[in-house]
N, C-alpha and C. Protein backbone atom coordinates (compact mmCIF):
# COMPACT_ATOMS: atom_id res chain seq x y z
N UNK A 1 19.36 9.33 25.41
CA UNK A 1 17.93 9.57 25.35
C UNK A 1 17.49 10.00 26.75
N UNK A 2 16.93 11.61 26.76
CA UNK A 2 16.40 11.71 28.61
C UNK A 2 15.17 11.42 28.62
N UNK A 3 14.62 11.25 29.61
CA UNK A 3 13.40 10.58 30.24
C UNK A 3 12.34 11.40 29.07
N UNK A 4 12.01 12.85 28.60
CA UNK A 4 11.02 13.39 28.34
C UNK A 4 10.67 12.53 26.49
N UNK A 5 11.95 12.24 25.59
CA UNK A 5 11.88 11.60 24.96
C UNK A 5 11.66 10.10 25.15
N UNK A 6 11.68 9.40 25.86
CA UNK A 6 11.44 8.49 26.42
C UNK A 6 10.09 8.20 26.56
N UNK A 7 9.01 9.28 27.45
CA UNK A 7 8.05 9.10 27.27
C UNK A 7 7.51 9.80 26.10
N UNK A 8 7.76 10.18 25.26
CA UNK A 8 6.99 10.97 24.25
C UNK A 8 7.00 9.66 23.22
N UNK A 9 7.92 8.45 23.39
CA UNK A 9 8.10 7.42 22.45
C UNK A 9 7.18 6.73 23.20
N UNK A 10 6.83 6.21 24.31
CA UNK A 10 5.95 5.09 25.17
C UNK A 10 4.54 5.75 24.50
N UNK A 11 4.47 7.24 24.53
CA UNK A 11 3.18 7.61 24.31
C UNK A 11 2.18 7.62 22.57
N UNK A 12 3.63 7.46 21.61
CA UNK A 12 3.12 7.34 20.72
C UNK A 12 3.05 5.70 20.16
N UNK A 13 3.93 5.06 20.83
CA UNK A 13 3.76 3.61 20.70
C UNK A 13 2.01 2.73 20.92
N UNK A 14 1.62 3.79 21.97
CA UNK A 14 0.47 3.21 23.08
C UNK A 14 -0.25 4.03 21.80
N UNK A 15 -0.42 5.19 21.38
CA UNK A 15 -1.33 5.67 20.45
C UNK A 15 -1.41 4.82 18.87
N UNK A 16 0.11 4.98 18.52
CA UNK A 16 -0.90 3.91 17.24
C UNK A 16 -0.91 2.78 17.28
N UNK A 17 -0.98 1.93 18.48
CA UNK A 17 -1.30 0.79 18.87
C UNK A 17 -0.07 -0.92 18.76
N UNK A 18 0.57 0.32 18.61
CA UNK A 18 1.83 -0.96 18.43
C UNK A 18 2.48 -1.85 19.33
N UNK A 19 2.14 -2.94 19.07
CA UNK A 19 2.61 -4.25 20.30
C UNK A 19 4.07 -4.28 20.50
N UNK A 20 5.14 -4.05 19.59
CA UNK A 20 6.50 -3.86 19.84
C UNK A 20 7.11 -2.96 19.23
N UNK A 21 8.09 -2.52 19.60
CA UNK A 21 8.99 -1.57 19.12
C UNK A 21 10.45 -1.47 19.43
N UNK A 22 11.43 -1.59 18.75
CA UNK A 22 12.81 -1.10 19.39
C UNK A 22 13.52 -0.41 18.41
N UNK A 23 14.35 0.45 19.18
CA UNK A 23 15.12 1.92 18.42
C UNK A 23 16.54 1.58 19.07
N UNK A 24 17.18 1.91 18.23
CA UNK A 24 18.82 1.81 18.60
C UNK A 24 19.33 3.07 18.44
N UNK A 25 20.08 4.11 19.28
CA UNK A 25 20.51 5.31 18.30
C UNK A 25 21.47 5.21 19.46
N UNK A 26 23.06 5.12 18.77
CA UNK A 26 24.14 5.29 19.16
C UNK A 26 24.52 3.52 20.19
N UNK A 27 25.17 4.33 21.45
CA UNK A 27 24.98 3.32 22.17
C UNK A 27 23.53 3.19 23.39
N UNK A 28 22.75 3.51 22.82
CA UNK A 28 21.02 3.47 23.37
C UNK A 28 20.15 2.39 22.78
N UNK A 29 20.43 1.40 23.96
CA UNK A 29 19.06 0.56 22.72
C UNK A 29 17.70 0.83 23.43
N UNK A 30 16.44 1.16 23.38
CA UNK A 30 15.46 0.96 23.82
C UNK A 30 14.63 -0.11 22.78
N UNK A 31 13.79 -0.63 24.11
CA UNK A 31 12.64 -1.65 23.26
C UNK A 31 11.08 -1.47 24.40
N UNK A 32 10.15 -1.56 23.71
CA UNK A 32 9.42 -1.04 23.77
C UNK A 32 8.28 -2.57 23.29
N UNK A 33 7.62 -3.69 24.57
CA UNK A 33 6.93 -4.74 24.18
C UNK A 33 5.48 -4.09 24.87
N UNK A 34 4.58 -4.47 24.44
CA UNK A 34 2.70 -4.10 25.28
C UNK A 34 2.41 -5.53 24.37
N UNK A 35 1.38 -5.62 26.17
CA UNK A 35 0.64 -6.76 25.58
C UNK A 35 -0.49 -6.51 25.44
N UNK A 36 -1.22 -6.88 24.39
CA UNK A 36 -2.75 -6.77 23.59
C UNK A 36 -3.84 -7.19 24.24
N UNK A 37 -4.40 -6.23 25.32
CA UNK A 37 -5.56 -6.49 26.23
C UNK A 37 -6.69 -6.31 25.45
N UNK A 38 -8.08 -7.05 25.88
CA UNK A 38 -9.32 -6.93 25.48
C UNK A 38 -9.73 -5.29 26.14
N UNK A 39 -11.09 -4.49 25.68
CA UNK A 39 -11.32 -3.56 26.08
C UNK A 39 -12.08 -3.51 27.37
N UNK A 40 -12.50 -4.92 28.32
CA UNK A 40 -12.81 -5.42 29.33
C UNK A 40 -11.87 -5.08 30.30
N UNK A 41 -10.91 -5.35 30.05
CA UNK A 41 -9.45 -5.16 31.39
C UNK A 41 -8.86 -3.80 31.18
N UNK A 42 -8.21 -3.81 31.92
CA UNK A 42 -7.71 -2.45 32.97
C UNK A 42 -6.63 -1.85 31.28
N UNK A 43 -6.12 -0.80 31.60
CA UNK A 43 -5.27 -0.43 30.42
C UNK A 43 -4.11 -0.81 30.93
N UNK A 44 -3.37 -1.31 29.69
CA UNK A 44 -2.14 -1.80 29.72
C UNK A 44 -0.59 -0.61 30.43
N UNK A 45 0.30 -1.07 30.80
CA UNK A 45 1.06 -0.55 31.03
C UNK A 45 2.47 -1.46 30.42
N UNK A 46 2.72 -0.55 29.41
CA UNK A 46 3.98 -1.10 28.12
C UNK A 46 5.33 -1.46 29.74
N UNK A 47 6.08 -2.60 29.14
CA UNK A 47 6.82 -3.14 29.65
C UNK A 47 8.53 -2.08 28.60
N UNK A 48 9.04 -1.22 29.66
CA UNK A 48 10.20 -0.56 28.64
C UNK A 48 11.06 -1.34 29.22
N UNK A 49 12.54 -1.89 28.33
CA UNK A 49 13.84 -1.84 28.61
C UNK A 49 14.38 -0.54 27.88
N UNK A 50 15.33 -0.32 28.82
CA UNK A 50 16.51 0.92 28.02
C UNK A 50 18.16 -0.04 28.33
N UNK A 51 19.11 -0.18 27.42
CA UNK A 51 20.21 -0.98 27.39
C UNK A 51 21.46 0.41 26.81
N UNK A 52 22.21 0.73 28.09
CA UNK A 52 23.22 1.40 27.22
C UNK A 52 24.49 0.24 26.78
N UNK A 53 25.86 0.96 26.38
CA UNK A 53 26.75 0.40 26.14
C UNK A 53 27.60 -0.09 27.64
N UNK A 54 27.46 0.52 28.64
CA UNK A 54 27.98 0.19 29.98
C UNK A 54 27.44 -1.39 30.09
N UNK A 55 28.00 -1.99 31.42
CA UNK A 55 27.15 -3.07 32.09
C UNK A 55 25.75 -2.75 32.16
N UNK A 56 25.46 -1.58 32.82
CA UNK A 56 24.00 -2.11 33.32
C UNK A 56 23.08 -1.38 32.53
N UNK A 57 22.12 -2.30 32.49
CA UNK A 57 20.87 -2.23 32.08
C UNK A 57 19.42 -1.79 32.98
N UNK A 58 18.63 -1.16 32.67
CA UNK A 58 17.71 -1.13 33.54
C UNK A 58 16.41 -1.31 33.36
N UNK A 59 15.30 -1.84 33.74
CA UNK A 59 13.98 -2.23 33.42
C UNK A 59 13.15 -1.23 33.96
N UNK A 60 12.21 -0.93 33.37
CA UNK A 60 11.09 0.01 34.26
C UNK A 60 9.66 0.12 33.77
N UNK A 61 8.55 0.21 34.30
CA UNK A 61 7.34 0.55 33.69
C UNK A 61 6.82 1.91 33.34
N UNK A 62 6.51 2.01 32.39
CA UNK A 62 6.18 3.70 31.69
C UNK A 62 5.12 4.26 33.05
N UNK A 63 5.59 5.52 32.62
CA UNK A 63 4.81 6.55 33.45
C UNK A 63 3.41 6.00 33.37
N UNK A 64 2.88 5.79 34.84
CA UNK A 64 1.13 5.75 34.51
C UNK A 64 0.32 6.94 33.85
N UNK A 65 0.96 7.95 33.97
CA UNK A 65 0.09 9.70 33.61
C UNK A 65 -0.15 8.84 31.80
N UNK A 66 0.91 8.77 30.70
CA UNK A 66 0.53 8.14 29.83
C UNK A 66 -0.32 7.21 29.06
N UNK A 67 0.02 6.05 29.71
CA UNK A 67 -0.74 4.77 29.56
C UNK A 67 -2.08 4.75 29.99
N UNK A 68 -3.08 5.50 30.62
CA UNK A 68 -4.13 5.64 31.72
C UNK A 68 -4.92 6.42 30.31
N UNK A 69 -4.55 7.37 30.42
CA UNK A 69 -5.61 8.25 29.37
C UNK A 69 -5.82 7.67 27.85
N UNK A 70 -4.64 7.00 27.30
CA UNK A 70 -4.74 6.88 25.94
C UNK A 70 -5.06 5.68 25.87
N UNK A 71 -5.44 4.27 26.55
CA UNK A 71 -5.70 3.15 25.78
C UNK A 71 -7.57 3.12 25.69
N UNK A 72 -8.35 4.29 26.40
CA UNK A 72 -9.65 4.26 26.02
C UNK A 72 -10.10 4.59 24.74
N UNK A 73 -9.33 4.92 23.59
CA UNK A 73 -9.42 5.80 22.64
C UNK A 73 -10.09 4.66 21.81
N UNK A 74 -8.93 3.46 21.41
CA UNK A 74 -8.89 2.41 20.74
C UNK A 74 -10.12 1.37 20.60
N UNK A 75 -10.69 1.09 21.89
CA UNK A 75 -11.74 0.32 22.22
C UNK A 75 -13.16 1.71 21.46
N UNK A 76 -12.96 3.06 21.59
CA UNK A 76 -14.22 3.12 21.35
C UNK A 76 -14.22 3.12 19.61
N UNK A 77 -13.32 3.10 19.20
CA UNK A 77 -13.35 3.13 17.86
C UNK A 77 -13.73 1.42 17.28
N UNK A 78 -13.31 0.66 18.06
CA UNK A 78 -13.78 -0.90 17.94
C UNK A 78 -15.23 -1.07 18.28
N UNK A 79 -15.58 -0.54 19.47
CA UNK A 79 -17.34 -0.56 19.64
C UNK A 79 -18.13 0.29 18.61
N UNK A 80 -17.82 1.19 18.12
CA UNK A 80 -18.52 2.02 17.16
C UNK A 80 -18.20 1.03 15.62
N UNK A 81 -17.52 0.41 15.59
CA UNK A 81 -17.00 0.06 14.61
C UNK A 81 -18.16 -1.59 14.24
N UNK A 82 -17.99 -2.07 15.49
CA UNK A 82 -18.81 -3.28 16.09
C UNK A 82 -20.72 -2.68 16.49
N UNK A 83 -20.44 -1.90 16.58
CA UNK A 83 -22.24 -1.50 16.35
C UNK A 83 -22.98 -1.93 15.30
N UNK A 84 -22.72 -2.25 14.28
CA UNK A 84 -23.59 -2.66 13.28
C UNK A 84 -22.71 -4.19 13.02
N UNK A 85 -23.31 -5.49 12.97
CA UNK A 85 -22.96 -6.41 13.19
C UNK A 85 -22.83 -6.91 11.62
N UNK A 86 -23.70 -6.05 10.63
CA UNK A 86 -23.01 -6.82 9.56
C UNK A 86 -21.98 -5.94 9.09
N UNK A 87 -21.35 -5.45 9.33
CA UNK A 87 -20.14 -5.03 8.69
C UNK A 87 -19.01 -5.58 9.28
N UNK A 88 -17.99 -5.84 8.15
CA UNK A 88 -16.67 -6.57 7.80
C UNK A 88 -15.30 -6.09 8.13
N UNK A 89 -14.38 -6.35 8.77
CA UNK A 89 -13.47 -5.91 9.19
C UNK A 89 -12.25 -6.49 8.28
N UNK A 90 -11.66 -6.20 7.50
CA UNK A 90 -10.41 -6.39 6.35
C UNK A 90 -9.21 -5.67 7.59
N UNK A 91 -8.25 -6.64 7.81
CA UNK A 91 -7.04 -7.32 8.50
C UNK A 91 -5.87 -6.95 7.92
N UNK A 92 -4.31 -6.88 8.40
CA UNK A 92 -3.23 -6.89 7.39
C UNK A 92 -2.97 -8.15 7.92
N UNK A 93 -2.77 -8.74 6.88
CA UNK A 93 -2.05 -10.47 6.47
C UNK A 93 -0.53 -10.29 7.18
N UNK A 94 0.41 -9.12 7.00
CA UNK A 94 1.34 -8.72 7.15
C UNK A 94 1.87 -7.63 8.33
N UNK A 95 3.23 -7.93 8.89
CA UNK A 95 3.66 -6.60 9.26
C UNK A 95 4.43 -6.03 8.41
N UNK A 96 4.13 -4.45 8.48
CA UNK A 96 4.54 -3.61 7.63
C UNK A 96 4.45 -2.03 7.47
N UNK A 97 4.56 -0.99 6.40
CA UNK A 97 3.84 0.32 6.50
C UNK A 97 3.04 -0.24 5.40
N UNK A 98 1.49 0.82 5.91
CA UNK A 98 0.32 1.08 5.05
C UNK A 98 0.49 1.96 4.13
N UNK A 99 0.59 1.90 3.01
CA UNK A 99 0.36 2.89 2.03
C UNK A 99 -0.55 2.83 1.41
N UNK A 100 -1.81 3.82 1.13
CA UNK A 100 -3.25 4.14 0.27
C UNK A 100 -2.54 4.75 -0.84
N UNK A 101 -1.95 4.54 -1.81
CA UNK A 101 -2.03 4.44 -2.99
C UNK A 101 -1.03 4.12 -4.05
N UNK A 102 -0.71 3.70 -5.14
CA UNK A 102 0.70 3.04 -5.54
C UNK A 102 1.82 3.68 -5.59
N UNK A 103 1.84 4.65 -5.65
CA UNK A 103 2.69 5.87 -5.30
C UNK A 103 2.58 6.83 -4.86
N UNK A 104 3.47 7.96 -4.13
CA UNK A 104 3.48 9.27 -3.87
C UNK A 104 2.81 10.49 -4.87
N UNK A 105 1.70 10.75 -4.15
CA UNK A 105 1.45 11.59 -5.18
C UNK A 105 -0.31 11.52 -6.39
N UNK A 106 -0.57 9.93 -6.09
CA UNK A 106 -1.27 9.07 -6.70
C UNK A 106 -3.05 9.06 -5.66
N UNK A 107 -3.83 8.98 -6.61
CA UNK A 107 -4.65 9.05 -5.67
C UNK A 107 -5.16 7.74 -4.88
N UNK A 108 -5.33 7.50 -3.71
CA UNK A 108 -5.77 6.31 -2.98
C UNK A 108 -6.28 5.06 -4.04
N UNK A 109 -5.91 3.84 -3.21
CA UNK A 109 -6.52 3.01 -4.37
C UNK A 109 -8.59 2.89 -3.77
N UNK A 110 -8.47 3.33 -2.38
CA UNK A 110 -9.91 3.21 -2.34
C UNK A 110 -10.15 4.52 -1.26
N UNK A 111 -11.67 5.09 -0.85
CA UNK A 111 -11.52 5.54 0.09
C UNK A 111 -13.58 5.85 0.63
N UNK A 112 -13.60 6.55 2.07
CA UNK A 112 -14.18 5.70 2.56
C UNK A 112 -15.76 6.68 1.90
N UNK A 113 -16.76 5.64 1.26
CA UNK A 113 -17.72 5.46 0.14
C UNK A 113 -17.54 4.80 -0.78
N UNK A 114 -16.68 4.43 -1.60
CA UNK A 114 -16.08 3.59 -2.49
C UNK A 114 -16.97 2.29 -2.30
N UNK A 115 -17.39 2.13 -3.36
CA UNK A 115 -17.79 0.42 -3.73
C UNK A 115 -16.93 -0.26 -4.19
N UNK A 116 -16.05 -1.19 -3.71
CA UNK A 116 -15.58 -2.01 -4.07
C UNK A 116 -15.79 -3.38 -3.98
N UNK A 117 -15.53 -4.17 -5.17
CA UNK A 117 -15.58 -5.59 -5.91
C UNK A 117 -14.85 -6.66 -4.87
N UNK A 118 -14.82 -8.26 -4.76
CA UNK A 118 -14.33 -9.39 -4.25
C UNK A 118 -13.13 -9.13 -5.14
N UNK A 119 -11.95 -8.80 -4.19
CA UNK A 119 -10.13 -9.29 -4.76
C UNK A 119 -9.98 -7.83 -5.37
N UNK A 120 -10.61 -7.10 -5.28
CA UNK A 120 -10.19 -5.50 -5.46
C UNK A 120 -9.28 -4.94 -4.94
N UNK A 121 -8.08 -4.20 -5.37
CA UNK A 121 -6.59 -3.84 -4.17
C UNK A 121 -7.56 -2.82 -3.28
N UNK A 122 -7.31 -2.80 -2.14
CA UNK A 122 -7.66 -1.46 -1.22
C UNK A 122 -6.12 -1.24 -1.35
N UNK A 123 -5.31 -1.42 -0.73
CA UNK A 123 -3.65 -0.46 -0.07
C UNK A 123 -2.68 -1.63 -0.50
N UNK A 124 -1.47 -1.19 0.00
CA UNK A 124 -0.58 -1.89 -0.68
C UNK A 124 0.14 -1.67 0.94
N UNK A 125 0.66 -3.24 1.47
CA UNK A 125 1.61 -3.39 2.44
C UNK A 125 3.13 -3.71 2.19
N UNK A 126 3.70 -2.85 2.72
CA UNK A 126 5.43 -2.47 2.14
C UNK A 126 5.90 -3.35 3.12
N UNK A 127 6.82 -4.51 3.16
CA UNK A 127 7.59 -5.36 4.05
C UNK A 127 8.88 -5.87 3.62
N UNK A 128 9.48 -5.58 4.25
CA UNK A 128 11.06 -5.97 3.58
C UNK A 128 11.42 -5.69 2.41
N UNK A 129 11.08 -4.38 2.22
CA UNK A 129 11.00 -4.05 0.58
C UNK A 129 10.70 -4.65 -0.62
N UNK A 130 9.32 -5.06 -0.37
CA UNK A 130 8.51 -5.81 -0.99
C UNK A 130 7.22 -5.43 -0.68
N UNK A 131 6.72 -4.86 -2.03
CA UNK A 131 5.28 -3.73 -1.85
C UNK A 131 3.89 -5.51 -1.87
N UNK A 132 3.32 -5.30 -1.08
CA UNK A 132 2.24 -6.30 -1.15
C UNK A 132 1.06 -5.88 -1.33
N UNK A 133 0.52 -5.99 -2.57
CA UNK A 133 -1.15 -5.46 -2.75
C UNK A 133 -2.37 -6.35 -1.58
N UNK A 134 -2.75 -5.50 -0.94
CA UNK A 134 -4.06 -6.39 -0.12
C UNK A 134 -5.22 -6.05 -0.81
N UNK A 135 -5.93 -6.97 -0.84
CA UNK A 135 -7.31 -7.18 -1.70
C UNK A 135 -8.49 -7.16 -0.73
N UNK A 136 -9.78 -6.79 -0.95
CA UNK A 136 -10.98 -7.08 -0.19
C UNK A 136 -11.29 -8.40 -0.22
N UNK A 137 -11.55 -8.98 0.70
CA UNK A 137 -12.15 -9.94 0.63
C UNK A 137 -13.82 -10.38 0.58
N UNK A 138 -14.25 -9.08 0.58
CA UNK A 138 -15.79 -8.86 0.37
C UNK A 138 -16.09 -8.08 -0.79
N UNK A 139 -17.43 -7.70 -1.18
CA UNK A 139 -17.91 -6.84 -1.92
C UNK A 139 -18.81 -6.25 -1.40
N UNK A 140 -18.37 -4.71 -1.20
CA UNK A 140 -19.38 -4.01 -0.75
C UNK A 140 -18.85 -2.24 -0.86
N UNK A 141 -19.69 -1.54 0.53
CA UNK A 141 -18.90 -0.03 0.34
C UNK A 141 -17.95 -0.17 1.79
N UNK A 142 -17.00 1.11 1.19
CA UNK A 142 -15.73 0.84 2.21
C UNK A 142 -16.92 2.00 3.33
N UNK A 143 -16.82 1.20 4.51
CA UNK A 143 -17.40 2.87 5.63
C UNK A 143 -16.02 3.34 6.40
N UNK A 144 -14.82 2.83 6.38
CA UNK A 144 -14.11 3.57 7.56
C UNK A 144 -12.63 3.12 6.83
N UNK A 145 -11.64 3.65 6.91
CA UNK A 145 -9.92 3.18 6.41
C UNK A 145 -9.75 3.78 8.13
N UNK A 146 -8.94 2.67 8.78
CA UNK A 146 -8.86 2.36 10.58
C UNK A 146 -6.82 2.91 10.67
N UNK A 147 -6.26 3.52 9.50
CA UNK A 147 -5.00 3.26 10.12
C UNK A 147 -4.41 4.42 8.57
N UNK A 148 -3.69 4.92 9.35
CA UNK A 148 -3.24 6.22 7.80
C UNK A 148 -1.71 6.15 6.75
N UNK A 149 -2.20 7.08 5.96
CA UNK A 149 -1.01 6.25 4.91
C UNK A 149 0.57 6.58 5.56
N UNK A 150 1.39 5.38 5.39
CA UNK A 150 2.90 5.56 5.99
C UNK A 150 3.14 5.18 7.26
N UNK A 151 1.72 4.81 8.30
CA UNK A 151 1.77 3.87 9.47
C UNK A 151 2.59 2.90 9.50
N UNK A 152 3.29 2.47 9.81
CA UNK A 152 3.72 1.08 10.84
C UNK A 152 2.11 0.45 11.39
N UNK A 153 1.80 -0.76 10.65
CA UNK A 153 1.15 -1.75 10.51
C UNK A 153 1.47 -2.91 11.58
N UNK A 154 0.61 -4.02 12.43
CA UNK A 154 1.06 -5.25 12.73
C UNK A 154 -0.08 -6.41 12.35
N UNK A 155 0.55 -7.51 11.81
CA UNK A 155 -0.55 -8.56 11.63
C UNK A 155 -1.60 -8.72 12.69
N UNK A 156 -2.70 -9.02 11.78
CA UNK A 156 -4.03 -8.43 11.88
C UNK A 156 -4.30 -7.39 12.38
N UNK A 157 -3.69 -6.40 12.52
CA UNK A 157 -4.67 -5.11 12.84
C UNK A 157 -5.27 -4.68 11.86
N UNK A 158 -6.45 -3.99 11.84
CA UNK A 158 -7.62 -3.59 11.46
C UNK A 158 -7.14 -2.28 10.31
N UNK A 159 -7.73 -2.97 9.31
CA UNK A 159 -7.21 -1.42 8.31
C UNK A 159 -8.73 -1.03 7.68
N UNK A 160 -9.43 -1.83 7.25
CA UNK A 160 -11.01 -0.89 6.56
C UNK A 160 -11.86 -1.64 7.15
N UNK A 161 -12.92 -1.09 7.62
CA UNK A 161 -14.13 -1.53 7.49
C UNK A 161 -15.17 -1.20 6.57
N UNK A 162 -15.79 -2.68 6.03
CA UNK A 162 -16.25 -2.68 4.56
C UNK A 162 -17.70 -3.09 5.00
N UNK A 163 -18.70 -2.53 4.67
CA UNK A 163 -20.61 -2.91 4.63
C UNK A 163 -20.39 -3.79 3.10
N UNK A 164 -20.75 -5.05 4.07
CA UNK A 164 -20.81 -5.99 2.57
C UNK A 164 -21.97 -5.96 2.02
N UNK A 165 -22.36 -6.26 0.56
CA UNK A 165 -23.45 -5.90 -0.42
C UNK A 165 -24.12 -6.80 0.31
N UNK A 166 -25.81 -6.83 -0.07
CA UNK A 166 -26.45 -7.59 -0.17
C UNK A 166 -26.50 -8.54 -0.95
């Protein structure tokens, strides 16, 4: 793996917000840990190991050019999201991939206008090959789906925001 793939992986890790990651290909292990800062503190800078098959191993911190520009993105989508105080934020229970609808091909089980009912499926979380229906836990209209179909998911991150009924 040369450095330019290297960072093109730190950079999409930091974009869809993923706290860990590791890839093995051949004798290359990389892993890939960030820790989950508030939007108050400075932007994170992901902690990489790279491990070949030799003795040594080496530790290093991702390019700052990366990490600097892309963790403002996240927070404004949380403040816009947090602007209206009664609306509901629906969580994954699970890590996993997101899939919006029961199959390929199928149309979403919800999307964003949709009124949906208390225990209504919104998406279905795929984990250990085991499809898991997630349900609303409110009743109201969906205003936002926060994460797209076939993502890599982590417990509790943010998948709809729902305006609960009156």
């Amino acid at each position: 793996m040369n450095q330019k793939e290297l960072k093109e992986l730190i950079e999409l890790v930091i974009e869809k917000g993923i706290a860990e990651f590791e890839l093995e290909r051949g004798d290359v292990k990389v892993r890939i840990k960030r820790a989950v800062n508030s939007a108050a503190q400075a932007p994170e800078i992901p902690t990489v190991i790279v491990q070949t098959a030799g003795p040594a191993a080496q530790e290093t911190g991702a390019a700052p050019a990366p990490a600097a520009p892309q963790p403002p993105s996240p927070p404004s989508k949380q403040t816009a999201a947090s602007a209206d105080d009664r609306l509901h934020t629906v969580r994954s229970p699970i890590v996993g991939t997101f899939y919006e609808s029961p199959s390929p091909g199928s149309p979403p089980f919800v999307k964003p206008g949709d009124v949906v009912e208390l225990g209504q499926v919104l998406c279905i979380v795929e984990a250990m090959k085991l499809m898991n229906e997630i349900e609303s836990d409110v009743a109201g209209e969906i205003v936002k789906r926060l994460v797209n179909n076939g993502q890599p998911i982590e417990y509790g991150q943010e998948l709809f925001v729902i305006r609960p009924a009156k």
